[in-house]
N, C-alpha and C. Protein backbone atom coordinates (compact mmCIF):
# COMPACT_ATOMS: atom_id res chain seq x y z
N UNK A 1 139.58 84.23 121.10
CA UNK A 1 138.49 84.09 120.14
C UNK A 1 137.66 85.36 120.10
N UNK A 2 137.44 85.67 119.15
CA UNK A 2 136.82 87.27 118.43
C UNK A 2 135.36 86.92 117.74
N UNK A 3 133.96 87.28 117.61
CA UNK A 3 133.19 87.25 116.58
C UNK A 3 133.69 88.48 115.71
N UNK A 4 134.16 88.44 114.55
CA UNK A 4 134.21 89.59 113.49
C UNK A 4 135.41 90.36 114.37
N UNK A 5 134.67 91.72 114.74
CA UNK A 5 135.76 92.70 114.66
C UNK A 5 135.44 93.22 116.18
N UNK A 6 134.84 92.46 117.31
CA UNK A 6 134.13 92.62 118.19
C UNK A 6 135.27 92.25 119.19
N UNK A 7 135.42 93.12 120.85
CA UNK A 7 136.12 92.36 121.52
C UNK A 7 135.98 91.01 121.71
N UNK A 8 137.48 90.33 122.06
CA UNK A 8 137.52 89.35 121.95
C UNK A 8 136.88 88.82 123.03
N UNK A 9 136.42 87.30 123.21
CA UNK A 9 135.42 86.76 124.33
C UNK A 9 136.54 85.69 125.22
N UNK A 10 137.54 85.10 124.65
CA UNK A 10 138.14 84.28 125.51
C UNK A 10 140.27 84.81 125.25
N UNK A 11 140.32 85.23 125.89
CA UNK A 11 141.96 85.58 125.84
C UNK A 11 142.76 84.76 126.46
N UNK A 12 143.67 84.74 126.02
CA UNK A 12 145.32 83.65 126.33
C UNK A 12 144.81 82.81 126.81
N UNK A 13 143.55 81.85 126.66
CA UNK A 13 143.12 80.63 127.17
C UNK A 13 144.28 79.41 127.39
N UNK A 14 144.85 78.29 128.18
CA UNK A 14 146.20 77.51 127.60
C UNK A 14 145.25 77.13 129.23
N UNK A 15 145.51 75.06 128.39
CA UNK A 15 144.47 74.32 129.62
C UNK A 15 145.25 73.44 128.78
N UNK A 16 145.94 71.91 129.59
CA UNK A 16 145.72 70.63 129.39
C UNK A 16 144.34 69.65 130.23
N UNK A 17 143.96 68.62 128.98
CA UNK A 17 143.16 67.64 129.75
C UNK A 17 143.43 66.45 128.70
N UNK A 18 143.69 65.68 129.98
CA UNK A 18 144.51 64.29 130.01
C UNK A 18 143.40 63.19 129.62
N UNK A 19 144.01 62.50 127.94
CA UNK A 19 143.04 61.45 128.20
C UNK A 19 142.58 60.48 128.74
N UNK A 20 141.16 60.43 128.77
CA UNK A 20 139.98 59.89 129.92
C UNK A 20 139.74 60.63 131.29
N UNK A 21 140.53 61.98 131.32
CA UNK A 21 139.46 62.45 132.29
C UNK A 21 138.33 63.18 132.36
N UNK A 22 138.10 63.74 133.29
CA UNK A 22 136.40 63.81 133.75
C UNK A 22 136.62 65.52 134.03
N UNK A 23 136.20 66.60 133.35
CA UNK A 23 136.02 68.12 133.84
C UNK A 23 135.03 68.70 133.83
N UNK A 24 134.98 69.71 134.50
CA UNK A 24 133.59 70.98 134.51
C UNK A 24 134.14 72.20 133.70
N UNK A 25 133.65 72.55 132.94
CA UNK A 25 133.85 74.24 132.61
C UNK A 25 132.90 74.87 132.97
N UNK A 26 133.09 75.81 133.97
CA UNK A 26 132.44 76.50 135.05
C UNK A 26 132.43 78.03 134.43
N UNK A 27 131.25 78.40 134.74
CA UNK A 27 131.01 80.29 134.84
C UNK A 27 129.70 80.91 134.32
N UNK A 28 129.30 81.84 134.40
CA UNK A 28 128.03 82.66 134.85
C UNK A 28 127.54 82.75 132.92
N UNK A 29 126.48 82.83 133.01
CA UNK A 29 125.69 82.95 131.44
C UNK A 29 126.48 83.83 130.96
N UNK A 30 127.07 84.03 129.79
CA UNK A 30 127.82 84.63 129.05
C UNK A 30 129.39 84.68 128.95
N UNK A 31 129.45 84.09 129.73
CA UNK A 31 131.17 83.65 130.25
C UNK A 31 131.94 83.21 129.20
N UNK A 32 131.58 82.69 128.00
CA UNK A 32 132.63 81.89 127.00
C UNK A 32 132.52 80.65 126.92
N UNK A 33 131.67 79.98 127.78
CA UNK A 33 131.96 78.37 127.80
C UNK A 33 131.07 78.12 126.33
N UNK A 34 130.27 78.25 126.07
CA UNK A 34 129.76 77.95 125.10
C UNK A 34 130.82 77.98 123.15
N UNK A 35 131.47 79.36 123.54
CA UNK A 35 132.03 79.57 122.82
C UNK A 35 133.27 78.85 122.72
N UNK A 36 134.08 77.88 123.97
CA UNK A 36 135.01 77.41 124.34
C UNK A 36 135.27 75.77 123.48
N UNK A 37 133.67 75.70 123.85
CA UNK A 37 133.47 73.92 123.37
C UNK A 37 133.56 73.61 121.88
N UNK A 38 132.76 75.43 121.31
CA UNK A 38 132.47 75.34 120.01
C UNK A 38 133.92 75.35 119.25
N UNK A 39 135.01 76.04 119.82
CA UNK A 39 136.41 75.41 119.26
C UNK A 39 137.28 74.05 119.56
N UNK A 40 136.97 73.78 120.72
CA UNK A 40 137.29 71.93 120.99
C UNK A 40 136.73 71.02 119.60
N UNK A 41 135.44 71.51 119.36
CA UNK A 41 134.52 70.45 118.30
C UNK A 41 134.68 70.85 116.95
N UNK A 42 135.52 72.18 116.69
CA UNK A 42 135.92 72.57 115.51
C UNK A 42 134.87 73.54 114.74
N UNK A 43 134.05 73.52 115.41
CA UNK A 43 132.71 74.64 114.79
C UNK A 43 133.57 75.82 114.50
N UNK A 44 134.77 76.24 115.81
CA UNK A 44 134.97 77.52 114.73
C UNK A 44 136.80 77.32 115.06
N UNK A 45 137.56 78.23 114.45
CA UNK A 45 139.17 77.97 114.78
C UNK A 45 139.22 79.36 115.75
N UNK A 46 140.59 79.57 115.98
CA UNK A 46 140.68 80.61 116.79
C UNK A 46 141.01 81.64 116.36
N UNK A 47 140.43 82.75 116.93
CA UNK A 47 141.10 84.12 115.86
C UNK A 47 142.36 84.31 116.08
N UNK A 48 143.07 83.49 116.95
CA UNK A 48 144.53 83.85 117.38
C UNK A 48 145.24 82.32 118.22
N UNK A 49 146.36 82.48 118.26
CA UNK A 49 146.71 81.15 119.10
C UNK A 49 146.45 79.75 118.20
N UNK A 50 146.49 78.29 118.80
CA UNK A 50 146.59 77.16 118.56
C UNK A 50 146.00 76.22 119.50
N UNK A 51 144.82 75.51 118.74
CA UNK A 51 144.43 74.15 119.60
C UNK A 51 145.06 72.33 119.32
N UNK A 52 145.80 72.29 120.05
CA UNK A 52 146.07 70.81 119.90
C UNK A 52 144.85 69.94 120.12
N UNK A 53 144.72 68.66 120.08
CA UNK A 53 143.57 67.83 119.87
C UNK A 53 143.86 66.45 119.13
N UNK A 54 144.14 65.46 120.47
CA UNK A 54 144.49 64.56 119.69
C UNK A 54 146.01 64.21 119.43
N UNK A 55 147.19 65.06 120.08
CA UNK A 55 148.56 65.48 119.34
C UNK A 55 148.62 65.95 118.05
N UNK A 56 147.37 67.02 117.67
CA UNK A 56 147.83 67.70 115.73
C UNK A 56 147.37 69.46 116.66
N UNK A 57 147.79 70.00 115.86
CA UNK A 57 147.71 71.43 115.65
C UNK A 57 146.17 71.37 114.63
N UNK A 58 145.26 71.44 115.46
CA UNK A 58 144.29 71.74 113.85
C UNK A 58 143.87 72.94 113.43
N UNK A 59 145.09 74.20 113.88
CA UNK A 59 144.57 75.46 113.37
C UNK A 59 145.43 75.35 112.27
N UNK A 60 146.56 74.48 112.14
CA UNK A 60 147.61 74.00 110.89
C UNK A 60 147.40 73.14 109.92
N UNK A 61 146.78 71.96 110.36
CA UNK A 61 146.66 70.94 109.48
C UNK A 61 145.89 71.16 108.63
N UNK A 62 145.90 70.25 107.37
CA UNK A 62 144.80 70.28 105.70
C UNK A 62 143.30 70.38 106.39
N UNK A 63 143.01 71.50 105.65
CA UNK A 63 141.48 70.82 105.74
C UNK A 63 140.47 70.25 105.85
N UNK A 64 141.15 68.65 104.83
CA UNK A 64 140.53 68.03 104.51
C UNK A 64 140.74 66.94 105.83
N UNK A 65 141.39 67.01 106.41
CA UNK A 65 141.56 66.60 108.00
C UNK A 65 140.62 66.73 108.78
N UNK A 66 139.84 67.60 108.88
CA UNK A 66 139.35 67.69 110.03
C UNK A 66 138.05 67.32 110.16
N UNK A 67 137.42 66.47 109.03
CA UNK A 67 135.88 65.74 109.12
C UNK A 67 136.66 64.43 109.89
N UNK A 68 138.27 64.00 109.71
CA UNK A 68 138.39 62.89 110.70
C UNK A 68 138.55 63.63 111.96
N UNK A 69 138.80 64.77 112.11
CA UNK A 69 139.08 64.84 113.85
C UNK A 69 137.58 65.17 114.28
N UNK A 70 136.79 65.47 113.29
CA UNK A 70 135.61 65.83 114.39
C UNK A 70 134.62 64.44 114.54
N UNK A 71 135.09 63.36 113.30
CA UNK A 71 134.51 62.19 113.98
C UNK A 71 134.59 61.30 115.23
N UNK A 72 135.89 61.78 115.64
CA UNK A 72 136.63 61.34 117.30
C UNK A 72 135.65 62.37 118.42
N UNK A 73 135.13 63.23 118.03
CA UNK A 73 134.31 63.99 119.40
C UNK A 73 132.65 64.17 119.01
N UNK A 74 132.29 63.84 120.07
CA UNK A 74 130.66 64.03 120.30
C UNK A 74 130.33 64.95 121.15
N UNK A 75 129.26 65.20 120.69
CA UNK A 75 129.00 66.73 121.51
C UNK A 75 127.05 66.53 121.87
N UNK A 76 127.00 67.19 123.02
CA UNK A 76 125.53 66.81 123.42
C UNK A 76 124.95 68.44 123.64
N UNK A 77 124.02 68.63 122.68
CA UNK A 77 123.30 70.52 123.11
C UNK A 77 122.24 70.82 123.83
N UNK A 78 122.33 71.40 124.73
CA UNK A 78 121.80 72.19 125.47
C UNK A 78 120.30 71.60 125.13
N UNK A 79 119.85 72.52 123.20
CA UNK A 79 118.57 72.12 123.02
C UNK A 79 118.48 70.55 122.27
N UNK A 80 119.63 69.90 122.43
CA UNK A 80 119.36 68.65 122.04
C UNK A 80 119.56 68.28 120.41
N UNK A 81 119.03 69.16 119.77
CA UNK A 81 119.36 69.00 118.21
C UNK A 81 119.03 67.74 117.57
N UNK A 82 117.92 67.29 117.88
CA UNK A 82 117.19 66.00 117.15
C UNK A 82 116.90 66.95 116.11
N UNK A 83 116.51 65.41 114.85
CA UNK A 83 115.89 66.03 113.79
C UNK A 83 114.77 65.76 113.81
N UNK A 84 113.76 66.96 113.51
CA UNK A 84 111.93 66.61 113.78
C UNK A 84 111.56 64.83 113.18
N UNK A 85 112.04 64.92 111.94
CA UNK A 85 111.48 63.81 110.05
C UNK A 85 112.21 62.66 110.88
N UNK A 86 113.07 62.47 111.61
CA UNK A 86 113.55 61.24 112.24
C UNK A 86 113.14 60.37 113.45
N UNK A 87 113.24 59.00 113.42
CA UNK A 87 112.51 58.27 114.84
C UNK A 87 114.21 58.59 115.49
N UNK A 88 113.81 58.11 116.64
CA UNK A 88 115.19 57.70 117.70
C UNK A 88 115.86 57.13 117.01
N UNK A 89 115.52 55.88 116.30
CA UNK A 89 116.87 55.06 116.02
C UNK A 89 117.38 55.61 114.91
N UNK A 90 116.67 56.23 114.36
CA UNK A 90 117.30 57.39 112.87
C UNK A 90 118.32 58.46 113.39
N UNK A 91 117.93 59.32 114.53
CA UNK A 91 118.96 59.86 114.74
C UNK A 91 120.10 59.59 115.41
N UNK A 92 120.03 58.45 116.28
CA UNK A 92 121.33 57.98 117.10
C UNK A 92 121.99 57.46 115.49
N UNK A 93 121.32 56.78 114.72
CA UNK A 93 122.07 56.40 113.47
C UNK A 93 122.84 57.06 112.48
N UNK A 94 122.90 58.33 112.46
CA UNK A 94 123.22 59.28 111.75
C UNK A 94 124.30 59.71 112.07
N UNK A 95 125.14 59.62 112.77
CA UNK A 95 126.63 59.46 112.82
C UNK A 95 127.26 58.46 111.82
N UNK A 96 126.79 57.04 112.75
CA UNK A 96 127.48 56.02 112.10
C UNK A 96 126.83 55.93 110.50
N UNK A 97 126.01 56.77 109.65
CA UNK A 97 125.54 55.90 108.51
C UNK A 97 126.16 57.67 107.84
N UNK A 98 127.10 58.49 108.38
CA UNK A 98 127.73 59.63 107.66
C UNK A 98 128.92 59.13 107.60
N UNK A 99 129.22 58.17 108.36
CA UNK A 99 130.86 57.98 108.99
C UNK A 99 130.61 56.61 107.69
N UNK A 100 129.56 56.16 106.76
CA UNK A 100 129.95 55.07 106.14
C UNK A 100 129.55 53.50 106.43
N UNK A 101 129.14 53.70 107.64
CA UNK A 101 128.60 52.24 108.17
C UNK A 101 127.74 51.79 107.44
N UNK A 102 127.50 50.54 107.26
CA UNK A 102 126.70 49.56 106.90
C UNK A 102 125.20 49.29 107.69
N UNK A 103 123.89 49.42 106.82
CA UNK A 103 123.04 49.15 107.82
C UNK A 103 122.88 47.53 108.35
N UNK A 104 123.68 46.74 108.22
CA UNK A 104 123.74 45.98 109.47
C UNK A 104 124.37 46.13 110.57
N UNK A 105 125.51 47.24 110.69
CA UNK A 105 125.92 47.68 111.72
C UNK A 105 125.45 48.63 112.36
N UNK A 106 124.21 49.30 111.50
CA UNK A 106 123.29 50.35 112.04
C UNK A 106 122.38 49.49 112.99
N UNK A 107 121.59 48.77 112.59
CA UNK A 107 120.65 47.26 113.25
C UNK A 107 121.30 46.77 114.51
N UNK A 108 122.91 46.35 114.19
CA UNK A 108 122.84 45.36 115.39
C UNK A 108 123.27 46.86 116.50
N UNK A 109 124.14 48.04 116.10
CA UNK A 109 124.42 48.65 117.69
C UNK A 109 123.54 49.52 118.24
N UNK A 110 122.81 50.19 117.57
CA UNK A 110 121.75 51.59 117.73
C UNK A 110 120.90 51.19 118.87
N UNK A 111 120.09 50.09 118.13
CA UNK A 111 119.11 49.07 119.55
C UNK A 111 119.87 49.11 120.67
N UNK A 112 120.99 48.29 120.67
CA UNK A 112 121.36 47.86 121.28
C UNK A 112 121.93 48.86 122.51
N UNK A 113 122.48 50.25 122.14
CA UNK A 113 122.59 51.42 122.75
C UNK A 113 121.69 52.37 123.64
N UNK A 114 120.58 52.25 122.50
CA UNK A 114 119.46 53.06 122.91
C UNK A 114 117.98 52.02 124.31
N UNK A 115 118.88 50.76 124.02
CA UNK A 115 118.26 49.85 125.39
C UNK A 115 119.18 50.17 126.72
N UNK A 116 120.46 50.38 126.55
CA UNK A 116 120.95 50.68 127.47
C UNK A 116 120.72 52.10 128.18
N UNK A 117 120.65 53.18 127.66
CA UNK A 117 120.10 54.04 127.94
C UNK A 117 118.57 54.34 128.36
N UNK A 118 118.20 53.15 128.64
CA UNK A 118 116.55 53.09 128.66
C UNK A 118 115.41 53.31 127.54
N UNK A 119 116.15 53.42 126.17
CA UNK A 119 114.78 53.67 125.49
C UNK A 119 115.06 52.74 123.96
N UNK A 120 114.72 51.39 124.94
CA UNK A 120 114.74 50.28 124.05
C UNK A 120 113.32 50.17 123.37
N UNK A 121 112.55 50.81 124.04
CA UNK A 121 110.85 50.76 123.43
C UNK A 121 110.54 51.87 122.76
N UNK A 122 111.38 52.80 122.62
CA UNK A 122 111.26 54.59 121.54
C UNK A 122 111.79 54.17 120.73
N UNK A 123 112.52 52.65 120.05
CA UNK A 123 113.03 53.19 118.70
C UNK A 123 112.47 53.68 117.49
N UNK A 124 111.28 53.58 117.72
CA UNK A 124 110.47 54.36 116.49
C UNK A 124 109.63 55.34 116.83
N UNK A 125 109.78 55.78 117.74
CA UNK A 125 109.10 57.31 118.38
C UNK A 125 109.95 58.35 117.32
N UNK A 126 108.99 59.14 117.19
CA UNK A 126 110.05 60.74 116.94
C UNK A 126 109.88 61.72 118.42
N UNK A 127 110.82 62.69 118.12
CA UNK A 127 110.81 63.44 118.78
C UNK A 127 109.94 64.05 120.11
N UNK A 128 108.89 64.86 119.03
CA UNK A 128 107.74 65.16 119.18
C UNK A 128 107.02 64.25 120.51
N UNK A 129 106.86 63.49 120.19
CA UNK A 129 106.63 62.38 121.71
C UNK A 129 107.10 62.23 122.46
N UNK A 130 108.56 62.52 122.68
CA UNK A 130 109.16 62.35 123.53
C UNK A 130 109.32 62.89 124.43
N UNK A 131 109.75 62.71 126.56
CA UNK A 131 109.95 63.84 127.20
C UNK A 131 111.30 64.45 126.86
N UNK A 132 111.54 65.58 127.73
CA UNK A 132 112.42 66.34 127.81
C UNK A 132 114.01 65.27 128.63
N UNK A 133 113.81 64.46 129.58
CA UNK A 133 114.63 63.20 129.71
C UNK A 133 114.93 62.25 128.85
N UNK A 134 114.10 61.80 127.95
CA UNK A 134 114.29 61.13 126.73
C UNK A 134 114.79 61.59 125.53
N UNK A 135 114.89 62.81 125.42
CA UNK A 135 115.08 63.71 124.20
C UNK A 135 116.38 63.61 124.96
N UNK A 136 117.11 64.47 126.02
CA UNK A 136 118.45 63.83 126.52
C UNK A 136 119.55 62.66 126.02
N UNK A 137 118.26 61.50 126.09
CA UNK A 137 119.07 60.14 126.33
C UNK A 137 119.46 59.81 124.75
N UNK A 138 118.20 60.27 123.65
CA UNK A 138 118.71 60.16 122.54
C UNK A 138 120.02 61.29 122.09
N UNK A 139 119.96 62.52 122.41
CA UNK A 139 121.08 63.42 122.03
C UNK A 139 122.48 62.45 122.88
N UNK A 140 122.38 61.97 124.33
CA UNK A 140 124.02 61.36 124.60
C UNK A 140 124.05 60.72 123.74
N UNK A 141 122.96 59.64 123.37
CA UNK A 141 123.10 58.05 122.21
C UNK A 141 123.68 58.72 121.26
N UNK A 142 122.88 59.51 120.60
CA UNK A 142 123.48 59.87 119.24
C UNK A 142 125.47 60.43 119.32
N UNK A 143 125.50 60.98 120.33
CA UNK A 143 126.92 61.57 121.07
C UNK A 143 127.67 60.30 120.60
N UNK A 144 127.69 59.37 121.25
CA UNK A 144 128.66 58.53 121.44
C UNK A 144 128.48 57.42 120.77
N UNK A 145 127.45 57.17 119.90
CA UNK A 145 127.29 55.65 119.17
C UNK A 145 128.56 55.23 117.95
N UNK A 146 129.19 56.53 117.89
CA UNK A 146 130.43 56.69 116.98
C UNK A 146 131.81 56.43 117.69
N UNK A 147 131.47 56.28 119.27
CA UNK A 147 132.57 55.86 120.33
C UNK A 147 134.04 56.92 120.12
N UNK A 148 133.17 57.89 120.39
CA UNK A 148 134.24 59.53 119.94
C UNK A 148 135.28 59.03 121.60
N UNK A 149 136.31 59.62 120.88
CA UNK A 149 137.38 59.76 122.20
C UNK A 149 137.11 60.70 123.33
N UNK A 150 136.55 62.29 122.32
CA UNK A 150 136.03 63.01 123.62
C UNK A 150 134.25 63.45 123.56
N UNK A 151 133.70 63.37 124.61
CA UNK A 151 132.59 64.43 124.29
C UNK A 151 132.42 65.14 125.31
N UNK A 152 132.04 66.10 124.53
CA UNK A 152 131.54 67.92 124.66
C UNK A 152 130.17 67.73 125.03
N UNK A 153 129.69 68.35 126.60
CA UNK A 153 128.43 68.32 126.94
C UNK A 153 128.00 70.09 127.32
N UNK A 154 127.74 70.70 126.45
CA UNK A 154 127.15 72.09 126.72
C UNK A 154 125.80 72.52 127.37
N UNK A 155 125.81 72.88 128.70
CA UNK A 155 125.22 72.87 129.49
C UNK A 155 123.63 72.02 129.45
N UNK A 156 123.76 70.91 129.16
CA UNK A 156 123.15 69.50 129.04
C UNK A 156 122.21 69.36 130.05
N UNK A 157 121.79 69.90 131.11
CA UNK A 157 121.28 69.69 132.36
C UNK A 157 120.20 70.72 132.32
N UNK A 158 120.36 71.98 131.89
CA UNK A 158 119.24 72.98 131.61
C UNK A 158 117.95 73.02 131.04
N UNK A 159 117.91 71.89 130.77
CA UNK A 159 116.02 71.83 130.11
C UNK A 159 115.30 70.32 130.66
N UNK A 160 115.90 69.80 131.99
CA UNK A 160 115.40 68.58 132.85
C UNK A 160 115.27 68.82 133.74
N UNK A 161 114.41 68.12 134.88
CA UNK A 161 114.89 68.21 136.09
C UNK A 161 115.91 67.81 137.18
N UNK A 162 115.79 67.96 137.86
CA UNK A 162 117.22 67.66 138.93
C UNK A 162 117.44 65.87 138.76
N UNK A 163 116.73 65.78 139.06
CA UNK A 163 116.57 63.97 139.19
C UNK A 163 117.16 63.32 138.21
N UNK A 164 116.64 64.03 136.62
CA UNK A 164 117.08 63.47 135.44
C UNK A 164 118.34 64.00 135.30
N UNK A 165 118.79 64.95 135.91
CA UNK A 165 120.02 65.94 135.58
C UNK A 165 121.28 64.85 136.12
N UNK A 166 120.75 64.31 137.20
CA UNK A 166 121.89 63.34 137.97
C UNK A 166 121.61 62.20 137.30
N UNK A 167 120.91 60.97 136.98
CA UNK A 167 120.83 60.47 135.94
C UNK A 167 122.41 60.31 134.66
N UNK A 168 121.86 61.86 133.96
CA UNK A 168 122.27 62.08 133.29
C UNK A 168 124.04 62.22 133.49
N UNK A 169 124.52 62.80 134.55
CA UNK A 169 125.98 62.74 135.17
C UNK A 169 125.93 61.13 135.32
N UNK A 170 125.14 60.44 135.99
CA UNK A 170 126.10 58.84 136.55
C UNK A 170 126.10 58.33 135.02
N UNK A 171 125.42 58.58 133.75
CA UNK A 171 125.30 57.90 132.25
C UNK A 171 127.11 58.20 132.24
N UNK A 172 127.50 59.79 132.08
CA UNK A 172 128.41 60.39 131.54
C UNK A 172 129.65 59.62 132.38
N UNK A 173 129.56 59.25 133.62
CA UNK A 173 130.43 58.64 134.63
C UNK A 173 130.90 57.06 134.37
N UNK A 174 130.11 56.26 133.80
CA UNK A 174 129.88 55.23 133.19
C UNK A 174 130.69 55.36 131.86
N UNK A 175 130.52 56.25 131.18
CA UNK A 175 130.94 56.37 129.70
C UNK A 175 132.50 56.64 129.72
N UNK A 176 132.86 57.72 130.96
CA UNK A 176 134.09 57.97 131.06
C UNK A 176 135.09 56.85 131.71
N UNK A 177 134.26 55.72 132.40
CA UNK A 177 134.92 54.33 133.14
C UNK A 177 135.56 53.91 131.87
N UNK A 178 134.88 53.82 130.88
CA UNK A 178 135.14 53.14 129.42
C UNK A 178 136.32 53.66 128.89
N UNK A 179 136.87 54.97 129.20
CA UNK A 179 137.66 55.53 128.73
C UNK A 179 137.64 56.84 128.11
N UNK A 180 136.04 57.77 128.12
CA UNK A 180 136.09 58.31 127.05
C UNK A 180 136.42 59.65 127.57
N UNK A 181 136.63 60.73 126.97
CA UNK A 181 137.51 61.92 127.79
C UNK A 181 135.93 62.60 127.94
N UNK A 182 135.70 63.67 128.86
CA UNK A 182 134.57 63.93 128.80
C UNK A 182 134.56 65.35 129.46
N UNK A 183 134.03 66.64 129.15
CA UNK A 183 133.96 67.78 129.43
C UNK A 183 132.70 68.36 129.41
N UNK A 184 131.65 68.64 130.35
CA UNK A 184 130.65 69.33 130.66
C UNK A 184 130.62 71.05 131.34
N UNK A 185 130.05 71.16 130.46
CA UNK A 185 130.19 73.25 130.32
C UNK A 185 128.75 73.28 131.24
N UNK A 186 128.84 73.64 132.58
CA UNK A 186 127.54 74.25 133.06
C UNK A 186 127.62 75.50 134.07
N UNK A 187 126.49 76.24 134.92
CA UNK A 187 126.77 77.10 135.84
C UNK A 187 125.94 76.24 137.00
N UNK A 188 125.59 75.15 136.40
CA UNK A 188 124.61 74.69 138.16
C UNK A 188 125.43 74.05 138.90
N UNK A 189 125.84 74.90 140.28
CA UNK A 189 126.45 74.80 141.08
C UNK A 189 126.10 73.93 141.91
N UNK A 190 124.64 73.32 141.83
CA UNK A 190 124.34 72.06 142.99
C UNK A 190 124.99 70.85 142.29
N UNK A 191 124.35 70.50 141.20
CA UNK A 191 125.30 69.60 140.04
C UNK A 191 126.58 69.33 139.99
N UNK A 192 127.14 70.78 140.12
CA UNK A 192 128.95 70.54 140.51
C UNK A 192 129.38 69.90 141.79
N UNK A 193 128.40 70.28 142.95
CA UNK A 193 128.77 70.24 143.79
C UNK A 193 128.95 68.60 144.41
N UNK A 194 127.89 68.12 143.66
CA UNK A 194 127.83 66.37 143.76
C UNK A 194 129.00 65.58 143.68
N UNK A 195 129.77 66.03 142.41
CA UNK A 195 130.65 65.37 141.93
C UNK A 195 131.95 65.90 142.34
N UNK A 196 133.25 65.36 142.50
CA UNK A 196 134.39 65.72 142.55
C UNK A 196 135.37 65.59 141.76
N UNK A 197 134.80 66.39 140.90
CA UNK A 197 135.72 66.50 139.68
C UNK A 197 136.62 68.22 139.59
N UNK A 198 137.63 67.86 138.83
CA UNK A 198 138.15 69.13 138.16
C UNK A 198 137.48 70.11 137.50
N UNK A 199 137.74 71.30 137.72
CA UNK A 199 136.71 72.28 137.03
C UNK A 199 137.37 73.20 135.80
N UNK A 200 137.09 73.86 134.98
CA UNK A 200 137.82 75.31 134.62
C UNK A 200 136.67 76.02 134.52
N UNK A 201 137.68 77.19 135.30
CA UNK A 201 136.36 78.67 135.35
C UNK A 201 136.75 79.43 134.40
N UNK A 202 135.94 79.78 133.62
CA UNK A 202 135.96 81.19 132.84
C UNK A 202 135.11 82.43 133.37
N UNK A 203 136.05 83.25 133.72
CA UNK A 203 135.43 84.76 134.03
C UNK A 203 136.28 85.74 133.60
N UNK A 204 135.15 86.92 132.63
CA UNK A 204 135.70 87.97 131.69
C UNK A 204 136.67 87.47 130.66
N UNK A 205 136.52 86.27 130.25
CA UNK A 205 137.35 86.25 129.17
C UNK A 205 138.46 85.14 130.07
N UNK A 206 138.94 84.79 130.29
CA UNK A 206 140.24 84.40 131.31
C UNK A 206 139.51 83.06 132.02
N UNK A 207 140.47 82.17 131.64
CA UNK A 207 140.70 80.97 132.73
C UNK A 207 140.91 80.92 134.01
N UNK A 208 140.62 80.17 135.31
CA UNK A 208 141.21 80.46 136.10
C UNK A 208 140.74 78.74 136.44
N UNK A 209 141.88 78.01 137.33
CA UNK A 209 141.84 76.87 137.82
C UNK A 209 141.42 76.51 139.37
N UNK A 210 140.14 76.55 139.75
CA UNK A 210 139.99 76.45 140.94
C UNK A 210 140.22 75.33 141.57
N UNK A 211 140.16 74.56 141.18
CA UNK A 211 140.49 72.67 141.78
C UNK A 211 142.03 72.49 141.68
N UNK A 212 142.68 73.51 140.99
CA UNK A 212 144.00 73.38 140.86
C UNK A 212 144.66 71.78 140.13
N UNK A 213 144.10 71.23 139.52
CA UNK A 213 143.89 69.89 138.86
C UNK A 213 144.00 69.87 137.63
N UNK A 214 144.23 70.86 136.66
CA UNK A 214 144.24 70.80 135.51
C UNK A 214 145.60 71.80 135.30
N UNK A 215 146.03 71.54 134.04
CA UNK A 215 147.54 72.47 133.89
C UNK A 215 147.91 72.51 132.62
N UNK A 216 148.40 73.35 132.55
CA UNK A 216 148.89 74.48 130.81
C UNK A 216 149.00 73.63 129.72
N UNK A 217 148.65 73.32 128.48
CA UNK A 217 149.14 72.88 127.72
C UNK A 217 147.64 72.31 126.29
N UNK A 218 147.44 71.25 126.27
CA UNK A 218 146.47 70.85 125.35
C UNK A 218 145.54 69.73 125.86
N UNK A 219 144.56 69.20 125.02
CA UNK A 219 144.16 67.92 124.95
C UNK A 219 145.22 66.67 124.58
N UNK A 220 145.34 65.85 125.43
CA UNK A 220 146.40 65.08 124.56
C UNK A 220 145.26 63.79 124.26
């Protein structure tokens, strides 16, 4: 992957991850992970090479394909990406009411989500009110209320504290029991260190497999 005409940032990348498991993408501020996720979720294609996803090639397939593949993945940002003009239950809703849903199916699951996550009493808060843990819980809600196969968590842990940061891993641990494939891009090494999961490191551009747990090929 290239911006423009600039060296490239991630070279001969080639990783399988098996669905429903649980990974880290590991490496130092500027490393690529950011840039890594943003081609998993389709934000950008590759300047070279092929991503499978799902069993399709989507640097091949129609176009018009790929508003369904990016409705299968949720993605959670860093700064969260609420919309100011919206309460909580407006934005966890905004998946399912792009994807076509019905607002009685907006009514009965949104609540019902956003109680499980603890913020059964914010559904009509905006933003603005909210803490920096709660602003979290609505960006996972909104992630997954569409029950995506995978989600993309880009360094998700960087604007909470520790306490909420773990929290936030046993939510994602829970979600992945369910089945859902799940990949978190961070450099906090105490965070990693909790969990025993598979990692991929990116340094200078280049993969490298330290857990030795993951192996060549695609998302299937």
């Amino acid at each position: 992957m290239r911006y423009g005409i600039s060296q490239e940032i991630l070279l001969d990348i080639s990783f399988t991850l098996e669905k429903g498991s649980f990974t880290f993408i590991t490496g130092s501020s500027g490393a690529g992970k950011s840039t890594l996720l943003k081609l998993l979720y389709l934000a950008h294609l590759p300047s070279r090479g092929k991503i499978r996803l799902f069993g399709k090639d989507v640097t091949k397939i129609n176009r018009s394909e790929l508003p369904g593949i990016r409705q299968r993945i949720g993605v959670v940002f860093q700064n969260f990406r609420l919309i100011p003009s919206l309460t909580t239950l407006d934005n966890v809703a905004l998946p399912l009411r792009i994807a076509g849903a019905s607002e009685v199916q907006v009514k009965e699951h949104v609540p019902e989500l956003l109680d499980w996550v603890g913020l059964g009493k914010h559904l009509h808060d905006y933003p603005e009110t909210l803490s920096g843990g709660q602003k979290q819980r609505v960006a996972i809600a909104r992630a997954v209320i569409a029950r995506p196969s995978l989600l993309l968590a880009d360094e998700p842990t960087g604007n909470v504290d520790d306490q909420i940061a773990l929290k936030f891993m046993f939510l994602l641990k829970e979600l992945n029991k369910i089945g859902t494939t799940i990949i978190v891009a961070t450099h906090d090494e105490t965070l990693i260190s909790r969990f025993d999961l598979p990692r991929l490191h990116l340094e200078s551009g280049h993969l490298n497999f330290p857990e030795g747990s993951v192996t060549n090929g695609a998302i299937r």
